[in-house]
Protein backbone atom coordinates (compact mmCIF):
# COMPACT_ATOMS: atom_id res chain seq x y z
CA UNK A 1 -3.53 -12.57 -15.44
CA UNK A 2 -4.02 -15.05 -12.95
CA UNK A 3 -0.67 -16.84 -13.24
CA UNK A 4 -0.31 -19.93 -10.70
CA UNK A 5 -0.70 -21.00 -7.07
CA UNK A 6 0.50 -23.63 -4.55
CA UNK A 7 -1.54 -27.18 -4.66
CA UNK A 8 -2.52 -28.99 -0.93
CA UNK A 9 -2.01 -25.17 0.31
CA UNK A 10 -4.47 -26.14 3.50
CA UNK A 11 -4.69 -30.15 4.38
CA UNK A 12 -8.05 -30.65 5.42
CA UNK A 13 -7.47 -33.57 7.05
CA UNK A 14 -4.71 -32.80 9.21
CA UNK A 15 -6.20 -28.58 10.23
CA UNK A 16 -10.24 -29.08 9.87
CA UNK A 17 -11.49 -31.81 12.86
CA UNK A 18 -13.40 -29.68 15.54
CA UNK A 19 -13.34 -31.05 19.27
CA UNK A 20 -16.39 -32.71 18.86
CA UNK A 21 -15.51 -34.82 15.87
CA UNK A 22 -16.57 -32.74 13.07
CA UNK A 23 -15.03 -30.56 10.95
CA UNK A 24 -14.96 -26.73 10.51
CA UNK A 25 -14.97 -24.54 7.39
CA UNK A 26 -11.58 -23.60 6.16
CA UNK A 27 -10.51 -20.69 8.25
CA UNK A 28 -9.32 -17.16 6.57
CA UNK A 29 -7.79 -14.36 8.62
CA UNK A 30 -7.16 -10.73 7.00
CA UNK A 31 -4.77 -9.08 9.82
CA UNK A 32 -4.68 -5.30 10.31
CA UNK A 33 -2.00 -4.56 12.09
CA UNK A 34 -0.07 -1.44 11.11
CA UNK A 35 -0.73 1.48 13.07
CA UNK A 36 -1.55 3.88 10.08
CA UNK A 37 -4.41 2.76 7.70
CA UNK A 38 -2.43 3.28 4.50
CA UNK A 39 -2.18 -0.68 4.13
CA UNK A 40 -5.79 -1.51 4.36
CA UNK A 41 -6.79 -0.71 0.57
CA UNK A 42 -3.91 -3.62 -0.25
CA UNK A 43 -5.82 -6.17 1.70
CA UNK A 44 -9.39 -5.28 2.43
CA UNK A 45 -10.92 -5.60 -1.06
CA UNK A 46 -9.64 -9.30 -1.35
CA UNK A 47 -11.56 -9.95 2.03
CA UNK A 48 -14.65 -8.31 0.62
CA UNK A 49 -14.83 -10.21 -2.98
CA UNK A 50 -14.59 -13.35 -0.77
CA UNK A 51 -17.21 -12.24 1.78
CA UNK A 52 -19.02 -11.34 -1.90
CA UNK A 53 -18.58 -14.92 -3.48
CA UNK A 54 -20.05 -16.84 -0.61
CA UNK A 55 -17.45 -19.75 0.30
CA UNK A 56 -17.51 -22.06 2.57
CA UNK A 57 -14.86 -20.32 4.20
CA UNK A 58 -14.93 -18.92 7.54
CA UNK A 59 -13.75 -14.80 7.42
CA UNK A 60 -12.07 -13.36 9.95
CA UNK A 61 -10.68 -9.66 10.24
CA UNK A 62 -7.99 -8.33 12.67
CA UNK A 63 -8.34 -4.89 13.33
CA UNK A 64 -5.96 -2.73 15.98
CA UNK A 65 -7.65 0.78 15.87
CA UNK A 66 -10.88 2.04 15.28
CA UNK A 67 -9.78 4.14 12.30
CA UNK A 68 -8.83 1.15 11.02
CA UNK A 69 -12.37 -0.38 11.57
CA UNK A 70 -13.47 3.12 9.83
CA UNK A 71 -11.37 2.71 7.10
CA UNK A 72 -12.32 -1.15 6.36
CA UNK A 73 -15.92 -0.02 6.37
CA UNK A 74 -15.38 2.63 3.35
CA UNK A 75 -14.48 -0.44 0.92
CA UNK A 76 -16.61 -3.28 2.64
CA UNK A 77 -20.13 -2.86 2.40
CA UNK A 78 -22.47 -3.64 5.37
CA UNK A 79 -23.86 -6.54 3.93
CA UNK A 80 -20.54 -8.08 3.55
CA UNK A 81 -19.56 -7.32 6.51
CA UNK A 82 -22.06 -9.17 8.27
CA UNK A 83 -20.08 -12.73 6.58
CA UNK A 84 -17.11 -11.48 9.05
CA UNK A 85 -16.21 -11.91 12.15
CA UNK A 86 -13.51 -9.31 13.34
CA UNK A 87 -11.13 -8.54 16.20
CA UNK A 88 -9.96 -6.01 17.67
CA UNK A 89 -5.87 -7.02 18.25
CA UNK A 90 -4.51 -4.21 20.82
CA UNK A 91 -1.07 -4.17 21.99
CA UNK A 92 0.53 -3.84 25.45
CA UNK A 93 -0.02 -0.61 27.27
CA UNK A 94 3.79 -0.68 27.55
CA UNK A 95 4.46 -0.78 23.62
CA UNK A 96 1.60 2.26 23.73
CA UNK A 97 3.28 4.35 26.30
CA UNK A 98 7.14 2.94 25.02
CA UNK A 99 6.49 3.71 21.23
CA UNK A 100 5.22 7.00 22.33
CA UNK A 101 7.87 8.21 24.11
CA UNK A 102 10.76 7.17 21.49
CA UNK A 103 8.53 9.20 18.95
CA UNK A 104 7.67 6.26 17.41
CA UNK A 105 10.56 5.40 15.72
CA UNK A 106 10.30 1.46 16.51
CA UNK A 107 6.84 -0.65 15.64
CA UNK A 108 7.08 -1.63 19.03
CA UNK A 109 2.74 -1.33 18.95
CA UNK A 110 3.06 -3.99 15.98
CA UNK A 111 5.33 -6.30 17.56
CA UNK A 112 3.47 -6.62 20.42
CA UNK A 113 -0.05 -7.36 19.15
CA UNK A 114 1.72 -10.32 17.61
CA UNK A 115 3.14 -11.71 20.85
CA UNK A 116 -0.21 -11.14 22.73
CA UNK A 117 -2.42 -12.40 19.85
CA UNK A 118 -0.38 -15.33 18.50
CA UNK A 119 -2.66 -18.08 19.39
CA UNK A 120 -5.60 -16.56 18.04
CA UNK A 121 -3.79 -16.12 14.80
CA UNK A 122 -2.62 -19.75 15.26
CA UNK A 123 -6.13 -20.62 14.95
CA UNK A 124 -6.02 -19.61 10.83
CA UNK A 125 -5.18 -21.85 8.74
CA UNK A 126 -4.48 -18.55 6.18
CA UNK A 127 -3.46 -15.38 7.17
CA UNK A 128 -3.27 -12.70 4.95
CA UNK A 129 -1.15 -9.73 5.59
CA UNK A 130 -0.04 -6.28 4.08
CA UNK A 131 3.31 -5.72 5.70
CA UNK A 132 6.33 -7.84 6.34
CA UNK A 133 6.15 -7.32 10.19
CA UNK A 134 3.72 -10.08 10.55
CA UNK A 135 6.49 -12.95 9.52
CA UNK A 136 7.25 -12.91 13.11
CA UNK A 137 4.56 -15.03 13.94
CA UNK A 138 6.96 -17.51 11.71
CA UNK A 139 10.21 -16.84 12.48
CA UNK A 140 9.79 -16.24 16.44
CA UNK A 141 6.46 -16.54 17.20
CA UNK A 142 5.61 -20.18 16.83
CA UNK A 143 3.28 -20.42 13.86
CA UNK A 144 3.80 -23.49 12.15
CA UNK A 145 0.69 -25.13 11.21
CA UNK A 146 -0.80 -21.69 9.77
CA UNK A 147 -0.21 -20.24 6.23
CA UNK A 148 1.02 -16.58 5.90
CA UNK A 149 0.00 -14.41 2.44
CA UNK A 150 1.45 -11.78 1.55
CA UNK A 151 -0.29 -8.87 -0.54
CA UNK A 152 2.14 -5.89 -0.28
CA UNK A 153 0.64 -2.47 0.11
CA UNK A 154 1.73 -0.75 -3.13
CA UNK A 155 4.13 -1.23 -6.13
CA UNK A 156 6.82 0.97 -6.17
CA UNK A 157 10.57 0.22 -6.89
CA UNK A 158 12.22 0.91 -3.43
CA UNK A 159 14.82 -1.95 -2.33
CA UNK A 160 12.18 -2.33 1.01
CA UNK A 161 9.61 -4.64 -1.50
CA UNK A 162 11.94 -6.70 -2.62
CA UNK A 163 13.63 -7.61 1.26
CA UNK A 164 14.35 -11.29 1.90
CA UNK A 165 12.18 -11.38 4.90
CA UNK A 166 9.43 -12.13 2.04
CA UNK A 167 11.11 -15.69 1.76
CA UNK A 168 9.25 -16.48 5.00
CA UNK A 169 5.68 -16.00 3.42
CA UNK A 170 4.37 -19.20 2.12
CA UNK A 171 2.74 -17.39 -0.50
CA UNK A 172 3.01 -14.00 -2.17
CA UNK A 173 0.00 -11.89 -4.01
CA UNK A 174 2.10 -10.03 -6.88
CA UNK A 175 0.62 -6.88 -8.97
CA UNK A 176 2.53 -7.71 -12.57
CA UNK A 177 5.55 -8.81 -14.00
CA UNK A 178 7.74 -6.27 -13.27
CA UNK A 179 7.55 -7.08 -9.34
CA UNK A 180 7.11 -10.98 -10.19
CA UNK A 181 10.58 -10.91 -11.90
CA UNK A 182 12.85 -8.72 -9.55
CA UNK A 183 11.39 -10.80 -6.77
CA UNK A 184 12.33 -14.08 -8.97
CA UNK A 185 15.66 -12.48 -9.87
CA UNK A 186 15.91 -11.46 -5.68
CA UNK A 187 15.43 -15.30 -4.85
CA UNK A 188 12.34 -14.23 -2.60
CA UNK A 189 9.72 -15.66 -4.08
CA UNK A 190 9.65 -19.56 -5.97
CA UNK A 191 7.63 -21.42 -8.36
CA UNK A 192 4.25 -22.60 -7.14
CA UNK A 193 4.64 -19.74 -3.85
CA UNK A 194 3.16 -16.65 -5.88
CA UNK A 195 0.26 -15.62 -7.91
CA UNK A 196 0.05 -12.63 -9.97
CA UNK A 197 -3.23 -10.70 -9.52
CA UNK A 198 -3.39 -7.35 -10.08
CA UNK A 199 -3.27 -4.48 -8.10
CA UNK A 200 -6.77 -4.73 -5.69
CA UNK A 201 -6.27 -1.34 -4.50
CA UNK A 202 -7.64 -0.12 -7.75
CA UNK A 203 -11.10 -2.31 -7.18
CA UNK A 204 -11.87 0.71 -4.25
CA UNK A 205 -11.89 3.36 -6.58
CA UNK A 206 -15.39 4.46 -8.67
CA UNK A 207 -15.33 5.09 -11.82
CA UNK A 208 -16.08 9.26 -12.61
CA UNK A 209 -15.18 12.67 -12.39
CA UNK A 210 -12.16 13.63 -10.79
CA UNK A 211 -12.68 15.88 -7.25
CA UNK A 212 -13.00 19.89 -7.46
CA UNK A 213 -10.64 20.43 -4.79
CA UNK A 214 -9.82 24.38 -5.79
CA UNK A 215 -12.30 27.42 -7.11
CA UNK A 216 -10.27 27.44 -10.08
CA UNK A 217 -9.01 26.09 -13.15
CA UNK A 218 -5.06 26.39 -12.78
CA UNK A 219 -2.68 23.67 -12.94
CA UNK A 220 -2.77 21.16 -9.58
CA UNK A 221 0.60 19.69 -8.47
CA UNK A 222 0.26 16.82 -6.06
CA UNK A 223 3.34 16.91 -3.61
CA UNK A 224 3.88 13.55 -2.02
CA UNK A 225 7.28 13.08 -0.39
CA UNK A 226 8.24 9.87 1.00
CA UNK A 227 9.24 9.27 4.92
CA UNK A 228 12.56 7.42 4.89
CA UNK A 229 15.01 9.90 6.01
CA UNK A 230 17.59 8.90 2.92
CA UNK A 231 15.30 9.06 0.70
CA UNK A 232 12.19 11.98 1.01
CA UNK A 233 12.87 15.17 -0.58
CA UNK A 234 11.07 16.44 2.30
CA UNK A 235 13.72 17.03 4.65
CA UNK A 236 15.67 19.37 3.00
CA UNK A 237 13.34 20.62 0.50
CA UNK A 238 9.68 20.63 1.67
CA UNK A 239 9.45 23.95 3.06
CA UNK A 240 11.15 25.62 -0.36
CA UNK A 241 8.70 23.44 -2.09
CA UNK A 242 5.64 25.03 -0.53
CA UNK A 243 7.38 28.41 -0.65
CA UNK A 244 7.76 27.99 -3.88
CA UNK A 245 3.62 27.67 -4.63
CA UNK A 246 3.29 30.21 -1.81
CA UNK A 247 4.85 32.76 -4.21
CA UNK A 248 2.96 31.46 -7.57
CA UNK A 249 -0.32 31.29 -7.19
CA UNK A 250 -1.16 30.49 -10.99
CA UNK A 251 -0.43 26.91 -9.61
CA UNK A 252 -2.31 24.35 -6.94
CA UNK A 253 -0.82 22.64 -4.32
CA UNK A 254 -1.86 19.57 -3.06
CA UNK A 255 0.57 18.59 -0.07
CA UNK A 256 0.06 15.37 0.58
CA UNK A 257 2.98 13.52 2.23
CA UNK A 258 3.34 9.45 2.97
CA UNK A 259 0.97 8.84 6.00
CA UNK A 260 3.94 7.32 8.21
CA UNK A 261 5.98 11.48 7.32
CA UNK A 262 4.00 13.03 10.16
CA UNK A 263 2.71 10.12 12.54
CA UNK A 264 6.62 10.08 14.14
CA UNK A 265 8.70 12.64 15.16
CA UNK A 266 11.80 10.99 14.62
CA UNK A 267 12.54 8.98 11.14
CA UNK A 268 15.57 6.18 11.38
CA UNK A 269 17.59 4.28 9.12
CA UNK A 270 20.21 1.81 8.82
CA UNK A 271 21.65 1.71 4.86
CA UNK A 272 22.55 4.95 4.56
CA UNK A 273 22.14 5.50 8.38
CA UNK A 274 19.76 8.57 8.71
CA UNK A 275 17.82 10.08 11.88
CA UNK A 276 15.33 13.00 11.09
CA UNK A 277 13.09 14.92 12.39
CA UNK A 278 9.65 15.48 10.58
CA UNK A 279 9.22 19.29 11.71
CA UNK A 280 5.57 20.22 10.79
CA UNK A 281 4.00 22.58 8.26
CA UNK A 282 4.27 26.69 9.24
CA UNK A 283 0.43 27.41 9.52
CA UNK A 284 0.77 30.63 6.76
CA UNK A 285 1.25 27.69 4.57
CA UNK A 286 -2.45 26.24 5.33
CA UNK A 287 -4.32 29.48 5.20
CA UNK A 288 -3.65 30.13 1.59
CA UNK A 289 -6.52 29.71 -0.96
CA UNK A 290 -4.02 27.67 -3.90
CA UNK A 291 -2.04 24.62 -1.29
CA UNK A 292 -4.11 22.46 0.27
CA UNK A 293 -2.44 20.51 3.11
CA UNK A 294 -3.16 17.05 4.14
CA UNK A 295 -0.92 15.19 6.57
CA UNK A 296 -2.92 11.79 6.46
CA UNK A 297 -6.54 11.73 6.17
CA UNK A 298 -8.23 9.29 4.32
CA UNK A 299 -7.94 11.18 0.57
CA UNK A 300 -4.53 11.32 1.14
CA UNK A 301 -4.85 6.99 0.34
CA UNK A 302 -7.86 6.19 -1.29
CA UNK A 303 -6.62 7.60 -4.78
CA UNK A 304 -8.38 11.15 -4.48
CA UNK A 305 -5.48 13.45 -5.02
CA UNK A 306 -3.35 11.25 -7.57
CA UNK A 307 -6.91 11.40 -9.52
CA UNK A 308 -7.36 15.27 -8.71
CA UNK A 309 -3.96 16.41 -10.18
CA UNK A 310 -2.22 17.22 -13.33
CA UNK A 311 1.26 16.82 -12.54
CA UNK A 312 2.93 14.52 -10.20
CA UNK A 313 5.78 15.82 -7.96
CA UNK A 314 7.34 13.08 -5.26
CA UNK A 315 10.74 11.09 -4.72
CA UNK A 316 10.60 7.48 -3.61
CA UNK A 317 6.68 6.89 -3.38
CA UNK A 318 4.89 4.31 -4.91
CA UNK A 319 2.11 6.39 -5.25
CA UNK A 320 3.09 7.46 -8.68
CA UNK A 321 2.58 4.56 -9.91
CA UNK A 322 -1.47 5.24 -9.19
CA UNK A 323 -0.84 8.37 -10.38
CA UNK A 324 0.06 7.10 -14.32
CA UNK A 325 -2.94 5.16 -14.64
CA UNK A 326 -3.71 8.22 -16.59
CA UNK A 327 -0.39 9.29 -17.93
CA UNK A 328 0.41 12.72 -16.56
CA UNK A 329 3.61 14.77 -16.45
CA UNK A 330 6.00 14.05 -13.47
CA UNK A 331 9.17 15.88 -11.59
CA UNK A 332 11.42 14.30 -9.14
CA UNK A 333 13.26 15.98 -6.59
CA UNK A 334 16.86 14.68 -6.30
CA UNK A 335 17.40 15.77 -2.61
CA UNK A 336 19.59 13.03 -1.55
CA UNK A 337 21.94 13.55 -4.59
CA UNK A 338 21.19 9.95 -5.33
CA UNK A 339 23.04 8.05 -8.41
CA UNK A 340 19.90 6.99 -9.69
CA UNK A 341 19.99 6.15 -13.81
CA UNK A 342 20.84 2.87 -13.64
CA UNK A 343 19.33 2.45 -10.12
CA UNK A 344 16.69 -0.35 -9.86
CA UNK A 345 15.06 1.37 -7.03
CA UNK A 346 14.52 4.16 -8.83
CA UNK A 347 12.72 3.18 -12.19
CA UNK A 348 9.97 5.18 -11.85
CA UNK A 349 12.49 8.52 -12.16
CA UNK A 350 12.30 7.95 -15.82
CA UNK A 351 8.90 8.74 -16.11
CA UNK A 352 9.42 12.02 -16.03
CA UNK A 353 12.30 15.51 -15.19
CA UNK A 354 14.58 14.86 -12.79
CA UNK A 355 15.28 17.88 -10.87
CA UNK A 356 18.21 18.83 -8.52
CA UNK A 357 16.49 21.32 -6.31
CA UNK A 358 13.46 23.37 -5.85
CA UNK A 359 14.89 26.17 -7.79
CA UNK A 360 14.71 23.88 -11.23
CA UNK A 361 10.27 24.21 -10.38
CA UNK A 362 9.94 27.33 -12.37
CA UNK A 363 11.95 26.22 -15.42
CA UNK A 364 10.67 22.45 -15.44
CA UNK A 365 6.91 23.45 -15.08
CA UNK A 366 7.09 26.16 -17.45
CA UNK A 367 8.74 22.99 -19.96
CA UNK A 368 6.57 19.96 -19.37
CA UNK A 369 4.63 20.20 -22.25
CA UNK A 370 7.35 19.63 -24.66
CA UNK A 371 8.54 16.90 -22.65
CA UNK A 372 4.82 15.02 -22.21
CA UNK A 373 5.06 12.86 -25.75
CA UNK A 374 8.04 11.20 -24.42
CA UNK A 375 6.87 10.11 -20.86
CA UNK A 376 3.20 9.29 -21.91
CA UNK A 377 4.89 6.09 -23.98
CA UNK A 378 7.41 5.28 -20.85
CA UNK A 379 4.05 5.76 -18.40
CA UNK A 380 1.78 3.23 -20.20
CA UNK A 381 4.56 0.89 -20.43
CA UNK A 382 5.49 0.76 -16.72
CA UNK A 383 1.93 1.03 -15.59
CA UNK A 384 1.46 -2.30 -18.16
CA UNK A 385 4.40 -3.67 -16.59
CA UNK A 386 3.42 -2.73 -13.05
CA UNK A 387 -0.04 -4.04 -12.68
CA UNK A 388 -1.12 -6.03 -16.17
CA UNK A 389 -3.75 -4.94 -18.92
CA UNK A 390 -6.04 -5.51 -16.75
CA UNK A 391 -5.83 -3.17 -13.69
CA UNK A 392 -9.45 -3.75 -12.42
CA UNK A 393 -10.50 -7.34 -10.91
CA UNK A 394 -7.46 -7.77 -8.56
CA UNK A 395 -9.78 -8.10 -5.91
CA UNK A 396 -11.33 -10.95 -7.35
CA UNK A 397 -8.59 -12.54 -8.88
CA UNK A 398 -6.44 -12.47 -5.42
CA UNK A 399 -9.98 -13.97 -3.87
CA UNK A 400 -10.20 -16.61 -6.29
CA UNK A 401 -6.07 -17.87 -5.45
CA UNK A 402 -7.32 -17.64 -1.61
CA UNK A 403 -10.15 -19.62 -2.16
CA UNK A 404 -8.12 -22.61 -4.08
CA UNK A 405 -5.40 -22.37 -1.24
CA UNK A 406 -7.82 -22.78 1.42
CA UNK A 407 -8.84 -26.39 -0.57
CA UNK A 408 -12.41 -24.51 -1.80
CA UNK A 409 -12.46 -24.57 -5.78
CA UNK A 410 -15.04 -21.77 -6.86
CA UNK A 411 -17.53 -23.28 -8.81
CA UNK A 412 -18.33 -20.02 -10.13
CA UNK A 413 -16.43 -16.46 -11.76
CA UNK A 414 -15.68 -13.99 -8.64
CA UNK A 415 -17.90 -11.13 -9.17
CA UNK A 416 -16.77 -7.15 -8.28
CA UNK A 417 -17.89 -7.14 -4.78
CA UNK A 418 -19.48 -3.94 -4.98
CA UNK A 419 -22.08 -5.00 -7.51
CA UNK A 420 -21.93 -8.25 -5.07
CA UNK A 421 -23.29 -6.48 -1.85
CA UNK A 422 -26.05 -4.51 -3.14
């Protein structure tokens, strides 16, 4: 799986002599910066199956919220935490108040941080990040002597993971070979700046029963619209979608939107130019005993509802992708009347019924059996193609590339860093 990385990544000689004369351990920063904590599953688990191998590599963590503190402590044991020194990295109180008052339609919190924490950063000679925000510190920030990794936070087939602000990364953490080739074919990544590793969000999740999440045994339909105003089914659809289970109670509902749907009131775009608002959920809606509504906690991205249900329904989220690691039936709303067949950025429609409207959800549920022998073969191919045949081990395998670019060759096999910490 492990496929190739960049030689002389970190020059000791030039980035490890201390003050005093001697040298210090090759230095590894993991940076937290996004305001939601939907990213940290992408990143944290590499930064734990190093803390778990024992390096001679000195961890760091960047952290710019307590829940995101919370949220690195659910995959990182205690006694891996100990091996790492973290940060809190807050912004301005102007980007605070500013991003507040624009209902948080810029990442002016994001930007910030950077500008106020750049030296510190500068003090890495790796830093590993989730989200393409952080090439700043490249482009305007400075940062020349330190090494930016990329490890994406997900693996879906919108035209925003495949952006040529990736070029600036010096090197890229890829799930499988359908990413590693449309970002060849995009010109974003090149030979010797990537490693394909697997998908390390997957290393979080323990193995056994799916979660009881209703006092019955009917059918459970995971909702998950996307955010992007040209994109989300949510905007014109959402509230006939939960209507829609309102009025049949023989199905579930699990309402889970993206995290970002809710944490702005106002949604822009540029390409098609959008600006939406993201409403909120009537409360009837939440007191009924077959939807259950979750606007962002935790379980809404650590796995626990695309595990929970039997049928995916969603637009332009990656999240289906975690969802056909046990191939299930799938709808897609059409809301935007997109052109999709032959659509790059929307693969992951063929995976299962396209539908033009809410009023197709009676029909298309009632057909989905006859339709599952079809998708099952499509859904074990993409998920193949997505993240490898071997979706466990990312974790370590992403470790293991760090470890080699920092100039440290492990002299031994990366172990889960679970079993690691105990």
């Amino acid at each position: 799986m492990l496929e190739r990385q960049t030689d002389d990544f970190v020059n000791p000689q030039a980035h490890h002599i201390t003050a005093d004369g001697g040298r210090h351990l090759p230095r590894v920063g993991f940076l937290f910066n996004h305001e939601q904590a939907h990213q940290i599953p992408h990143s944290a688990p590499i930064l734990a199956a190093l803390a778990a191998a024992d390096l001679p590599l000195e961890l760091h963590a960047f952290v710019a919220t307590p829940g995101h503190m919370a949220a690195i402590e659910r995959i990182i044991p205690p006694a891996l935490m100990e091996r790492i020194h973290v940060t809190k990295t807050e912004p301005a109180l102007w980007a605070n108040m500013t991003e507040r008052l624009t209902g948080s339609a810029l990442p002016l919190r994001r930007v910030s941080a950077l500008v106020r924490h750049r030296k510190l950063f500068g003090t890495m000679d790796i830093l590993v990040a989730p989200e393409t925000t952080s090439t700043l510190l490249k482009t305007h920030l400075g940062l020349k002597r330190t090494k930016l990794v990329y490890t994406q936070h997900g693996a879906g087939d919108r035209a925003v993971g495949f952006k040529q602000v990736i070029r600036h990364f010096d090197h890229v953490l890829i799930a499988g070979e359908k990413i590693r080739d449309r970002m060849k074919d995009a010109g974003i990544v090149r030979e010797g700046g990537y490693s394909v590793v697997g998908y390390p969000k997957f290393d979080t999740v323990p193995n056994g029963s799916r979660a009881r999440l209703f006092d019955n045994d009917n059918p459970t339909v995971l909702y998950n619209p996307h955010f992007h105003p040209a994109l989300s089914s949510w905007y014109r659809d959402g509230i006939k979608v939960l209507d829609f289970f309102a009025r049949n109670p023989g199905f579930n509902l699990i309402f889970a939107p993206h995290v970002m749907l809710f944490s702005r009131a106002l949604h822009a775009s540029g390409k098609p130019a959008r600006l939406r608002r993201s409403g909120h959920v009537p409360a009837h809606y939440r007191n009924l005993p077959n939807i259950l509504v979750d606007e962002g906690s935790v379980r809404s991205v650590d796995m626990t509802y695309t595990r929970a249900a039997d049928i995916y329904l969603g637009d332009a989220s990656s999240q289906v992708y975690e969802f056909i690691a046990t191939p299930r039936p799938c709808l897609f709303l059409n809301s935007e009347g997109a052109d999709w067949q032959h659509d790059p950025n929307y693969a992951h429609w063929h995976l299962g019924d396209v539908l033009d409207g809410p009023h197709e959800l009676a029909s298309r549920l009632a057909a989905l059996q006859a339709h599952e022998p079809l998708y099952r073969l499509r859904q074990a191919r993409a998920f193949e193609a997505t993240f490898g045949t071997s979706p466990f081990g990312g974790a370590e395998r992403a470790a293991s590339v760090l470890a080699r670019l920092a100039g440290v060759d492990p002299a031994h096999s990366f172990t889960p860093f679970l079993s690691a910490a105990e």
